[in-house]
Each structure stands twice: as C-alpha cells, then as structure tokens.
N, C-alpha and C. Protein backbone atom coordinates (compact mmCIF):
# COMPACT_ATOMS: atom_id res chain seq x y z
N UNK A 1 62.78 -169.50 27.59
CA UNK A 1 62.18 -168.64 28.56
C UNK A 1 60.68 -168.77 28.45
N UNK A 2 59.50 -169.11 29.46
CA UNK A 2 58.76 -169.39 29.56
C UNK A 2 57.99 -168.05 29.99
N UNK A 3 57.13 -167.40 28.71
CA UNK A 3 56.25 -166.71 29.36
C UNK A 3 54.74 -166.78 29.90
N UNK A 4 54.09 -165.92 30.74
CA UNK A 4 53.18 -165.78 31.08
C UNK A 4 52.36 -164.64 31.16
N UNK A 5 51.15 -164.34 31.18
CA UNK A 5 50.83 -163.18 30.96
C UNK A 5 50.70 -162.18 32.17
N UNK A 6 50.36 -161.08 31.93
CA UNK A 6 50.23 -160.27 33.09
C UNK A 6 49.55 -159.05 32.84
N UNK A 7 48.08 -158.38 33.05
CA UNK A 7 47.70 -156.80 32.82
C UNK A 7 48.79 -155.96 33.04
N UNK A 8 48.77 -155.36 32.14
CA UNK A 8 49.73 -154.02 32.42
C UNK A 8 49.58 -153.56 30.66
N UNK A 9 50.51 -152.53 31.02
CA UNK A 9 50.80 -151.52 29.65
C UNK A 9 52.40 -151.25 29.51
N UNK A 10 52.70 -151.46 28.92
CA UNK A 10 54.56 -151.22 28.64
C UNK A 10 54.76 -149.93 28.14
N UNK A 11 55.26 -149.18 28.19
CA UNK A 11 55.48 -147.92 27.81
C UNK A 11 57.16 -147.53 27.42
N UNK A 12 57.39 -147.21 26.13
CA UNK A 12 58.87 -147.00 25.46
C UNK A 12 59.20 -145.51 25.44
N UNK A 13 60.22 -144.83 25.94
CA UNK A 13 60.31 -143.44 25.72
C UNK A 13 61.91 -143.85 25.57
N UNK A 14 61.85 -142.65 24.41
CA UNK A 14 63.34 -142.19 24.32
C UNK A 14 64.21 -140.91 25.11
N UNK A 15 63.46 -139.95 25.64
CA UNK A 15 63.86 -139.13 26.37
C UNK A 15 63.54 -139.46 28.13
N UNK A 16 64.64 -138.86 28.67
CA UNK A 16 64.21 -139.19 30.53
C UNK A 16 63.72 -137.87 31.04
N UNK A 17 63.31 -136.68 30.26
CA UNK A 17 61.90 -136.09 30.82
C UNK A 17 60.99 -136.36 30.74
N UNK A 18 60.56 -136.81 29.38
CA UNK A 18 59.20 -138.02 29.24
C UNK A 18 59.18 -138.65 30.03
N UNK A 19 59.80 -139.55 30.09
CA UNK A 19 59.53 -140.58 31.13
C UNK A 19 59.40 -139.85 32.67
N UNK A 20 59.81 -139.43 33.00
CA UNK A 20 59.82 -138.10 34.17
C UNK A 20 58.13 -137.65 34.87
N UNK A 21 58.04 -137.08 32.99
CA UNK A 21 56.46 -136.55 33.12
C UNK A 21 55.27 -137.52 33.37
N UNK A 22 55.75 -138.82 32.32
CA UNK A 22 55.01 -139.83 32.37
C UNK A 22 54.40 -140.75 33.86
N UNK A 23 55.74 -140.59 34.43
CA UNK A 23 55.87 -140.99 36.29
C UNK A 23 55.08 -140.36 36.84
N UNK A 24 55.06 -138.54 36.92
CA UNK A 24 54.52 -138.06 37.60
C UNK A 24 52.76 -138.34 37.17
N UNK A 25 52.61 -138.12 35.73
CA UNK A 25 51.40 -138.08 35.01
C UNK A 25 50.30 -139.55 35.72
N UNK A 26 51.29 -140.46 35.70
CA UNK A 26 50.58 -141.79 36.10
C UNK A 26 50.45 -141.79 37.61
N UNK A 27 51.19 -141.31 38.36
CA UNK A 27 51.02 -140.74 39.92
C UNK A 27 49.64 -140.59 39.97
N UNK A 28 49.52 -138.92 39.15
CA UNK A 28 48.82 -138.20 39.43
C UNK A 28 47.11 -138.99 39.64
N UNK A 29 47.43 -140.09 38.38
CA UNK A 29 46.26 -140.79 37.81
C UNK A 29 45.76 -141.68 39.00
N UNK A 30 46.37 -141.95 39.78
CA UNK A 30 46.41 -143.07 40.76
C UNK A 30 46.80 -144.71 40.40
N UNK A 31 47.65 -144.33 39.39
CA UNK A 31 48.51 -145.59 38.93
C UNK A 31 49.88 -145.83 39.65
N UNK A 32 49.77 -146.21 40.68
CA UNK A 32 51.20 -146.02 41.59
C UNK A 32 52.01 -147.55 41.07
N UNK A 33 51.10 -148.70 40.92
CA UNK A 33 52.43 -150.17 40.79
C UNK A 33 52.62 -149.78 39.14
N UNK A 34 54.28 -149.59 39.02
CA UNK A 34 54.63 -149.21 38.15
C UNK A 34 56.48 -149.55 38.28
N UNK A 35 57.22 -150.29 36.94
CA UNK A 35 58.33 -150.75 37.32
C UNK A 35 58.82 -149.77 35.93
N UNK A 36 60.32 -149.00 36.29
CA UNK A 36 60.78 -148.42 35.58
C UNK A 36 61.63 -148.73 35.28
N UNK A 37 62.26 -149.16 33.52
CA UNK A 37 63.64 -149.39 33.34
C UNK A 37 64.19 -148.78 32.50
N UNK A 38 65.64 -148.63 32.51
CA UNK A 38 66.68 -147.28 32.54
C UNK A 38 67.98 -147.94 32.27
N UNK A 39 68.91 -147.50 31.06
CA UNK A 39 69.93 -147.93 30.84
C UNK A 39 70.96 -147.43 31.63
N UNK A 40 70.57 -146.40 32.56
CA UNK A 40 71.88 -146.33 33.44
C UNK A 40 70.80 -145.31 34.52
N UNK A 41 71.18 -145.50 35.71
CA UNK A 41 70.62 -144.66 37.07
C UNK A 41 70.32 -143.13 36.49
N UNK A 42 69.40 -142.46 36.60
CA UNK A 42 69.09 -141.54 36.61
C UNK A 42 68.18 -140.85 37.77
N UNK A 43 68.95 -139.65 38.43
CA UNK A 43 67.94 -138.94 39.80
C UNK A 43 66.64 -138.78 39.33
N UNK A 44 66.59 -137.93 38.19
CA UNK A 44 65.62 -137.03 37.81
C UNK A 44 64.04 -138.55 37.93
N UNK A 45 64.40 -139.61 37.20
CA UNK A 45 63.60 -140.78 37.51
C UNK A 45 62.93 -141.12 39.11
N UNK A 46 64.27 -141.39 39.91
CA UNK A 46 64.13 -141.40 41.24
C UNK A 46 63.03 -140.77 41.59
N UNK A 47 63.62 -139.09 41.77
CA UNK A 47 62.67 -138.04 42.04
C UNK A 47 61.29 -138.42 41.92
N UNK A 48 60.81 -138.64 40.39
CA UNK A 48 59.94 -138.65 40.30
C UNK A 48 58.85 -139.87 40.91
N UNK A 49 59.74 -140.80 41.03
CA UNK A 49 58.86 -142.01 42.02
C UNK A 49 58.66 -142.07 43.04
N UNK A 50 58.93 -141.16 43.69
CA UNK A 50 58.74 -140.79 45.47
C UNK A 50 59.47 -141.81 46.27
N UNK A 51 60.07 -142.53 45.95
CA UNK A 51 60.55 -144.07 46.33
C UNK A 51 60.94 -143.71 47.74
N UNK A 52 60.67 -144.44 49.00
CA UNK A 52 60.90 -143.91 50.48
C UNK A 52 62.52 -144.50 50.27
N UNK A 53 63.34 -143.59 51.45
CA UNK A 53 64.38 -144.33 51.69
C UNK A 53 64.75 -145.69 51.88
N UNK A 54 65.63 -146.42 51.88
CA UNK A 54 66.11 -148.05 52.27
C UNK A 54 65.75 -148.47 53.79
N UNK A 55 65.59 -149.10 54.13
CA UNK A 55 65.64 -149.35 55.21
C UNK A 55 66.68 -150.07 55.77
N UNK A 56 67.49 -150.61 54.54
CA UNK A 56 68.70 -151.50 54.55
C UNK A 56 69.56 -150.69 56.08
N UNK A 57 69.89 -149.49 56.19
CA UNK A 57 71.04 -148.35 56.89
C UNK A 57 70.49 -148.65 58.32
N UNK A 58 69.38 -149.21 58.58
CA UNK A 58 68.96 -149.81 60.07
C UNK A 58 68.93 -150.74 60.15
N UNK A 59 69.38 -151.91 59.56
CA UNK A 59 69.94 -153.16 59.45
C UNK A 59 71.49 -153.16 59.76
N UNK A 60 72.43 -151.83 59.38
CA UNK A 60 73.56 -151.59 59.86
C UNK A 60 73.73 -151.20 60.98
N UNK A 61 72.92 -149.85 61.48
CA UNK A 61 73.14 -149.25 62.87
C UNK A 61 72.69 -150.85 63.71
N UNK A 62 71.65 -150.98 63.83
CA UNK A 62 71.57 -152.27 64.22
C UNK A 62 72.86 -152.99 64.66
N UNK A 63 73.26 -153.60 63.87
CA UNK A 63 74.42 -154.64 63.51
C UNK A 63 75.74 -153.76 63.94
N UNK A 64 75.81 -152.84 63.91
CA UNK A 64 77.20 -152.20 64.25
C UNK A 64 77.46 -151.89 65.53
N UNK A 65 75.89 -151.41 66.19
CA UNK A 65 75.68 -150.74 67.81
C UNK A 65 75.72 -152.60 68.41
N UNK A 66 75.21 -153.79 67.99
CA UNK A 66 75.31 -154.54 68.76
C UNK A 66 76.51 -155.25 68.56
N UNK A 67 77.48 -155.38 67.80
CA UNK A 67 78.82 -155.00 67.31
C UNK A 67 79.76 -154.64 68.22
N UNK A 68 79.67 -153.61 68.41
CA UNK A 68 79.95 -152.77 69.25
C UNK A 68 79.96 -153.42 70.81
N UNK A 69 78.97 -153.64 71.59
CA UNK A 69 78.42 -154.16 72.68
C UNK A 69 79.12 -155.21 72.88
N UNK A 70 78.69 -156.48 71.34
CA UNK A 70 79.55 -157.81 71.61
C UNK A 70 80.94 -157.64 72.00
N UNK A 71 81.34 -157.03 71.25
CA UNK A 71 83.28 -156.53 71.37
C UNK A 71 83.81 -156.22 72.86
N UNK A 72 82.83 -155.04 73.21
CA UNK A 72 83.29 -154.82 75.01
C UNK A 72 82.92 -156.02 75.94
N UNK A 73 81.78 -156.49 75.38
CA UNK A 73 81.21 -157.59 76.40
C UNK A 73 82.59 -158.56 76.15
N UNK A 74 82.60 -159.10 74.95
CA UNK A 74 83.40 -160.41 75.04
C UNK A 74 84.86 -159.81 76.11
N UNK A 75 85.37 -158.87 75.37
CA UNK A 75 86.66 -158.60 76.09
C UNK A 75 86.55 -158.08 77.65
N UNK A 76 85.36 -157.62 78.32
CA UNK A 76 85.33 -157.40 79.66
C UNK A 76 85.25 -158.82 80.50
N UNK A 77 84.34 -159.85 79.27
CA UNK A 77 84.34 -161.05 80.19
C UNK A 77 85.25 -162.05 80.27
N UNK A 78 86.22 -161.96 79.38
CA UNK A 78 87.54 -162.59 79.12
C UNK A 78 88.79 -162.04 80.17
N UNK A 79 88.70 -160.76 80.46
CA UNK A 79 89.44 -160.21 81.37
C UNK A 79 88.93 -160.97 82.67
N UNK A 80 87.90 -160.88 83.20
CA UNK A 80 87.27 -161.10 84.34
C UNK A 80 87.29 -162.65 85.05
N UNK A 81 86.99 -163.31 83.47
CA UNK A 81 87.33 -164.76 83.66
C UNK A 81 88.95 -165.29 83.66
N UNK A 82 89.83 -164.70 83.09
CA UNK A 82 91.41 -164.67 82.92
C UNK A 82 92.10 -163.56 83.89
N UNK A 83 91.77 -163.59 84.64
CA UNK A 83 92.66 -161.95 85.29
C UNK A 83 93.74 -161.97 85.01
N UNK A 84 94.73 -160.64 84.21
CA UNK A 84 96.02 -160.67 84.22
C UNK A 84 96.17 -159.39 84.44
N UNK A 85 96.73 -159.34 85.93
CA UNK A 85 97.11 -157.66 87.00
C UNK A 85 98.40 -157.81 86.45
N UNK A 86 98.77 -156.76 85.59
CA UNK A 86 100.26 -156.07 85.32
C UNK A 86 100.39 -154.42 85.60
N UNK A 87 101.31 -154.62 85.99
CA UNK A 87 101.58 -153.15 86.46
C UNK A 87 100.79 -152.31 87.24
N UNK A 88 99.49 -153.58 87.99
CA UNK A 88 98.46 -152.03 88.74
C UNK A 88 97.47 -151.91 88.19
N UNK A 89 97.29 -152.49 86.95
CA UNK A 89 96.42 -151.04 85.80
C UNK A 89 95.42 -152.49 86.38
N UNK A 90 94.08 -151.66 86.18
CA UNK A 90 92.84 -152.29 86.14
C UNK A 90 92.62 -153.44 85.40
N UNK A 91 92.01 -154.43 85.96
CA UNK A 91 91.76 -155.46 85.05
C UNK A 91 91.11 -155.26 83.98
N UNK A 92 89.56 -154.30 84.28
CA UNK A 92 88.98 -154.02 82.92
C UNK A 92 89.43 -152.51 83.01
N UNK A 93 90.01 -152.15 81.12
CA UNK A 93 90.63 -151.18 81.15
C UNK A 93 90.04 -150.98 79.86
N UNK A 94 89.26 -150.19 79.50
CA UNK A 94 88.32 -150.12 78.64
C UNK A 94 88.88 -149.95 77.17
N UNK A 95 89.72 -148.88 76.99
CA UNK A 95 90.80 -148.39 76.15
C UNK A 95 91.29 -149.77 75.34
N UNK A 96 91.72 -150.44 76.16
CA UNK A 96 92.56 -151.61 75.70
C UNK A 96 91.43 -152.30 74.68
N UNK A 97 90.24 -152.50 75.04
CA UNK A 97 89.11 -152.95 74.71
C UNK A 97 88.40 -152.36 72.63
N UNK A 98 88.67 -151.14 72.79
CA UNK A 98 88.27 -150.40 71.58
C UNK A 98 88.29 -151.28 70.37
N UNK A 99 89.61 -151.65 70.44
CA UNK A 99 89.87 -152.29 69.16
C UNK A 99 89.25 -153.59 68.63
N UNK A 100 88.57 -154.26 69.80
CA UNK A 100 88.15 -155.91 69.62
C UNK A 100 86.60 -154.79 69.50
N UNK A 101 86.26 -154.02 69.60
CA UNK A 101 84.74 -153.64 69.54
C UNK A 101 84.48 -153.03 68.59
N UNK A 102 85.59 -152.37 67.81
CA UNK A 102 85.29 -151.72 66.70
C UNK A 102 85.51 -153.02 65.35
N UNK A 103 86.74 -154.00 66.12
CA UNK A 103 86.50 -155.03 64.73
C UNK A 103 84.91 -155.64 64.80
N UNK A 104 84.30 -155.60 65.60
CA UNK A 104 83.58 -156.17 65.88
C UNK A 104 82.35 -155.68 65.30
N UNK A 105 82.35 -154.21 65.59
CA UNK A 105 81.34 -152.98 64.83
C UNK A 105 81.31 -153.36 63.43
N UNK A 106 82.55 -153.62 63.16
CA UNK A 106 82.43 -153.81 61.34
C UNK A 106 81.81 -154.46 60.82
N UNK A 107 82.08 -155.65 61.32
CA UNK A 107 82.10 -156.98 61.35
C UNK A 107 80.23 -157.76 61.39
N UNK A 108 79.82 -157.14 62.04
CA UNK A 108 78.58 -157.15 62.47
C UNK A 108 77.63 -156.41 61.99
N UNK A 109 78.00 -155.10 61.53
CA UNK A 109 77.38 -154.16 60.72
C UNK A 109 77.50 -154.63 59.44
N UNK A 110 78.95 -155.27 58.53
CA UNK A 110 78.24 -155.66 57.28
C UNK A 110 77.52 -156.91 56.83
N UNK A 111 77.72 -157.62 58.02
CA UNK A 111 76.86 -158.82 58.07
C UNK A 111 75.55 -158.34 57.70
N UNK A 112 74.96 -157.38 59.07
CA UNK A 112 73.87 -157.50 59.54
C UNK A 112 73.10 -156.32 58.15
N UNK A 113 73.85 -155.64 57.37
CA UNK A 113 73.77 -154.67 56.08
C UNK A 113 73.66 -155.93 54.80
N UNK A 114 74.23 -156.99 54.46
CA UNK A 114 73.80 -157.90 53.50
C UNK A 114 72.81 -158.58 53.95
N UNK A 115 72.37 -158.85 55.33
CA UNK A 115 71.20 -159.65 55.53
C UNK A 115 70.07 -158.77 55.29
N UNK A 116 70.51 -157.22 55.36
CA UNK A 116 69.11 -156.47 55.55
C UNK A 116 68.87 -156.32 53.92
N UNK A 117 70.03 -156.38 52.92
CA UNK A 117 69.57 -156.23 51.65
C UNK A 117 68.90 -157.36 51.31
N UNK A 118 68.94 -158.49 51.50
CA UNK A 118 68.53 -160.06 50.97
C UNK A 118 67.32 -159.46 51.34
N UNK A 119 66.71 -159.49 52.71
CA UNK A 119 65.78 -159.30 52.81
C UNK A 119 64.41 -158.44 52.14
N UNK A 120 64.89 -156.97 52.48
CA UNK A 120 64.52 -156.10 51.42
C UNK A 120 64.30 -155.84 49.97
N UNK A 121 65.05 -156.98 49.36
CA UNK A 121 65.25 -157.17 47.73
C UNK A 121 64.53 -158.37 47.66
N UNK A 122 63.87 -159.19 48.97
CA UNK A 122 63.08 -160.04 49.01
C UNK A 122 64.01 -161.54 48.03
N UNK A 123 65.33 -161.58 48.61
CA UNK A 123 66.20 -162.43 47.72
C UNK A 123 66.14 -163.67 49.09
N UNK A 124 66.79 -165.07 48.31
CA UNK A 124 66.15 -165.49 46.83
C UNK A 124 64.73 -165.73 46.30
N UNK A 125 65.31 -165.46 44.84
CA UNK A 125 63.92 -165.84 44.43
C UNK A 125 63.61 -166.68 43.79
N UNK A 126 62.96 -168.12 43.54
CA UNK A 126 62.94 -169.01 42.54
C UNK A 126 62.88 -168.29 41.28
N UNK A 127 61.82 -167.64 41.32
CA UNK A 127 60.86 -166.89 40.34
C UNK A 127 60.58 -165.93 40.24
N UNK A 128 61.39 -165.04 39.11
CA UNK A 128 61.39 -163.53 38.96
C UNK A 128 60.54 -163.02 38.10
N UNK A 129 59.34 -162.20 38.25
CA UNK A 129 58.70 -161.91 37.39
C UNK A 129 59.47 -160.45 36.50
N UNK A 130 59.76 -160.96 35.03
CA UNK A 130 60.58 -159.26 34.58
C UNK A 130 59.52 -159.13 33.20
N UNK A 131 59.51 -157.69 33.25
CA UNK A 131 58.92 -157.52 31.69
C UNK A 131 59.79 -156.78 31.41
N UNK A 132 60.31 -156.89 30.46
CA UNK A 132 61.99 -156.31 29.44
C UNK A 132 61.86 -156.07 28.24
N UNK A 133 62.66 -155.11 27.55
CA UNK A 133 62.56 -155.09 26.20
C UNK A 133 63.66 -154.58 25.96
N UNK A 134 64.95 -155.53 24.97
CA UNK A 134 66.21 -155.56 24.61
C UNK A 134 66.47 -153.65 24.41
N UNK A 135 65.39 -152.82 23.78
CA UNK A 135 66.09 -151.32 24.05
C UNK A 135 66.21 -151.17 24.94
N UNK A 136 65.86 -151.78 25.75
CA UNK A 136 65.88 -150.46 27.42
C UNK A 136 67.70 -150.69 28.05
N UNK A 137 68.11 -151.27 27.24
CA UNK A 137 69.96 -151.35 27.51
C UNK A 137 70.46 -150.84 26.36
N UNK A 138 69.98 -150.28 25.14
CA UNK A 138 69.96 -149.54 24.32
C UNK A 138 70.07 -148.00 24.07
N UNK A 139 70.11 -147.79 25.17
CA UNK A 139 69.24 -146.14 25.66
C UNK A 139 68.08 -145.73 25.40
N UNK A 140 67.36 -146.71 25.75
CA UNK A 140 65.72 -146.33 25.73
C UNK A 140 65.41 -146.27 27.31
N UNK A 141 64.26 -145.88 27.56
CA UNK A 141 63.48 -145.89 29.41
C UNK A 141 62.34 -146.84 29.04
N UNK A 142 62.29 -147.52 29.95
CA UNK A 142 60.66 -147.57 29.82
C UNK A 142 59.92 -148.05 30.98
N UNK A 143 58.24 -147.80 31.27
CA UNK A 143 57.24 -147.83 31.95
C UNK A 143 56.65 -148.83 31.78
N UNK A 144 56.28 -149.79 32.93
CA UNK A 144 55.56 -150.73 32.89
C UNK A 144 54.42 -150.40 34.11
N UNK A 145 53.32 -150.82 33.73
CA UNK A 145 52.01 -150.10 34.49
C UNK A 145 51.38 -151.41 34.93
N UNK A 146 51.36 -152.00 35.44
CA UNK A 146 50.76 -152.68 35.73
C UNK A 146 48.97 -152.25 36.23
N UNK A 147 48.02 -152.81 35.73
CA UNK A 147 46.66 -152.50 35.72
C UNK A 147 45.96 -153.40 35.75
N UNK A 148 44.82 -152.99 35.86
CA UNK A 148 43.71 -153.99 35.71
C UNK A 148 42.42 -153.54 33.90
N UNK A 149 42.57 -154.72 33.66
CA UNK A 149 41.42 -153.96 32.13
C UNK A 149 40.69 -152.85 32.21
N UNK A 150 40.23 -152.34 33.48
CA UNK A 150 39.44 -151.11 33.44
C UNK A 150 40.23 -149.98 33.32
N UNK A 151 41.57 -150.38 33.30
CA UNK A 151 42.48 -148.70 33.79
C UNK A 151 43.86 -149.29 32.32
N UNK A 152 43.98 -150.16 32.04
CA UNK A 152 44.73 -150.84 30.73
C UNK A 152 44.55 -149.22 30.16
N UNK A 153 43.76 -148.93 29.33
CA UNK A 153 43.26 -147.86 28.36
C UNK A 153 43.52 -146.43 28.75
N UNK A 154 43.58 -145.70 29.90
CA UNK A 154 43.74 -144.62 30.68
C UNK A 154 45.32 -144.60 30.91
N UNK A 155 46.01 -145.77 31.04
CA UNK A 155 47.68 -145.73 31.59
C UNK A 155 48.29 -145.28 29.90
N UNK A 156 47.66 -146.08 29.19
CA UNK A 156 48.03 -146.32 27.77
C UNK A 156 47.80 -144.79 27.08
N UNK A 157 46.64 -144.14 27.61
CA UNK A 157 46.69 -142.89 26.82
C UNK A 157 47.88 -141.80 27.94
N UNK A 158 48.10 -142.26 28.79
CA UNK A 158 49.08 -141.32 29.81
C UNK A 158 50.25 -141.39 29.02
N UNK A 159 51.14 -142.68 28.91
CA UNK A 159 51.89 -142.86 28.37
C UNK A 159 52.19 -142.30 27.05
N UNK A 160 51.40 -142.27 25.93
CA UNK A 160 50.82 -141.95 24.68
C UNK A 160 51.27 -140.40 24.63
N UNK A 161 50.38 -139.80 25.76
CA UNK A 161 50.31 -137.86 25.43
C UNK A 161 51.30 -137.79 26.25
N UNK A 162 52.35 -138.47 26.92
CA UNK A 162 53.65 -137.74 27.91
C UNK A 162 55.12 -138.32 26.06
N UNK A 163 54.59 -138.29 25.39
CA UNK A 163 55.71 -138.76 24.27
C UNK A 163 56.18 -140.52 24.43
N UNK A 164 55.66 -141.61 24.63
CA UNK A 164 56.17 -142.90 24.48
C UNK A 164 56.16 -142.65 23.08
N UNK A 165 57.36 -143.64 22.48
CA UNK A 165 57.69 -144.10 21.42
C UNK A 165 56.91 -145.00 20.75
N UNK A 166 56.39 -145.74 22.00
CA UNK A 166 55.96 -147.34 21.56
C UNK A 166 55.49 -148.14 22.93
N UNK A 167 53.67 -148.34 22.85
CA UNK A 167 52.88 -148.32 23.97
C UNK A 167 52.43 -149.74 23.49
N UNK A 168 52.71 -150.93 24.17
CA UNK A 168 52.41 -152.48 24.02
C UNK A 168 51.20 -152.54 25.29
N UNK A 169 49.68 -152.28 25.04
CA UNK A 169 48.90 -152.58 26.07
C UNK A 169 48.07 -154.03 25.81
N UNK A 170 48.36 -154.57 25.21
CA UNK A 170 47.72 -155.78 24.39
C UNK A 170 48.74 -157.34 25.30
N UNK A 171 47.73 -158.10 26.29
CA UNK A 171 48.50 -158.95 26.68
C UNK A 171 49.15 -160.07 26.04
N UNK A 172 49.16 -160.10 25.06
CA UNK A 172 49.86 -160.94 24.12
C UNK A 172 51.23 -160.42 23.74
N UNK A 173 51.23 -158.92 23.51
CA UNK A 173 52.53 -158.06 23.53
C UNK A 173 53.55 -157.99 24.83
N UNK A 174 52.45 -157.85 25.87
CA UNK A 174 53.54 -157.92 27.35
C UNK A 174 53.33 -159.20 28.27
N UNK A 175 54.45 -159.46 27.75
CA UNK A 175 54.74 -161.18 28.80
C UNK A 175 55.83 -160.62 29.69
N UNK A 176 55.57 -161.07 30.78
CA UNK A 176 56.50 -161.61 32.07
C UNK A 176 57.28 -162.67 31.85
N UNK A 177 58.29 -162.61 31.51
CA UNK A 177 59.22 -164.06 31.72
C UNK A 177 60.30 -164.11 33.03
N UNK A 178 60.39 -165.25 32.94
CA UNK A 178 61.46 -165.79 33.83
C UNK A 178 63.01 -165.91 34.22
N UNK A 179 63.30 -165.41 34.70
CA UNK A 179 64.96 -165.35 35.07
C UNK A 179 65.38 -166.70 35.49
C-alpha cells in the first residue's frame, strides 16, 4: 500500500458522545472537511454532521415517473400500430396497460436509483484516498480533519479537550493510502 501525505489531524475517541461533541466543536470552529469513521452507523454522529439529504431518491422519482410514461407509451403505440378490436372494447384501453407501466416503473426506477448512486458516491474510482486506523473496526470512532498548517494546531486542541484518546497531527503519522 502506497502512501502519501496529506494535512490533516486524525482524531481517536472511544466514546460516540465525544466524538458527537468533537463534530459539533469542529463545526463550530469552521472546520467543516472532516471524514468520520465508526464501527457501526450511528444517528447521534449523523446528527451531528448536518449531512443534507441524498439526492440519490430523485434519481428514482425520475426513473420511475419516466418508467411509468415509457410503459403506457410503448403499449398505446403497439395497440395503435397492431389493432386487435375484440369484443367492442377500445383499442386503447388503458387498464389493460397498468401492468406493462408499472413493470416498467420498477424497472427504470432501479436502474435510474444505481446510476444515481455511482454517481453521487462519485464511483469508479481508480484512486481512493482513505486515512484508517485498524481500531476504528475495533470499536473505536474517529475524526479526520483535514487542514491546512495554520489550523493543524486549533483542530488538534478541539479534538484533545472534546476527550480523543489519541490525536496523530504530525504528517508523517497520517498517510492517505490507497485502495
């Protein structure tokens, strides 16, 4: 694994109110690029990162409403181009139609829902920048701050007085490696 360096401050906590406080604390500071890792999902984390909703769920409506559309279209124009008059009933008979538009809704919606995640997750990637540390699947949390040398020292004492365990601000300590 090939590392490289990167400003920032790593930050180790053993509790997820610390880390909580620490989120908000570094907010407050105007330290917003900040990557948090967590041995299993926690809200209370969430919360504290303000993180906006996905946008992925309009990549579905999207994909499902035109879904939808394709399904009646194809089957109104298949009727129109094929006429088959049985019994009287209308050639386009909409009812009959539902079912090719709702496979279609699906169909199109989870397409158009994995394309919107690739996108959004900015996938693929040759080159993943991760900074990791084997506790944080351990049940540890931890804060990565990314900074610049003038603010290195200020994230590092945030981290420090919110309870970190163990504060690596020294770029020789925090490498970025490669996936």
């Amino acid at each position: 694994m090939s590392a490289a360096r990167q400003e920032g401050v790593l930050g180790i906590f053993g509790e997820v109110d610390a880390t909580a406080l620490a989120i908000e604390r570094l907010r407050e500071a105007g330290l917003r690029d900040m990557t948090v890792f967590t041995p299993v999902p926690r809200h209370e984390l969430e919360h504290a990162l303000h993180e906006p909703e996905s946008p992925v769920r309009l990549f579905t409506l999207v994909g499902g409403l035109t879904g939808a559309a394709t399904g009646f279209a194809l089957a109104i124009w298949t009727s129109l181009d094929w006429p088959l008059i049985t019994g009287g009933k209308p050639i386009i008979s909409l009812p009959a139609f539902v079912v090719i538009a709702f496979e279609l809704t699906i169909l199109f919606g989870a397409l158009s829902t994995v394309v919107g995640l690739f996108i959004n997750a900015r996938l693929p990637r040759a080159r993943r920048n991760v900074v990791y540390d084997p506790s944080f699947s351990a049940g540890k949390f931890g804060i990565f701050v990314a900074a610049t040398d003038a603010r290195i020292s200020e994230a590092a004492g945030i981290l420090r007085e919110c309870g970190a365990e163990e504060v690596r601000e020294r770029p020789e300590e925090v490498r970025v490696g490669t996936l």
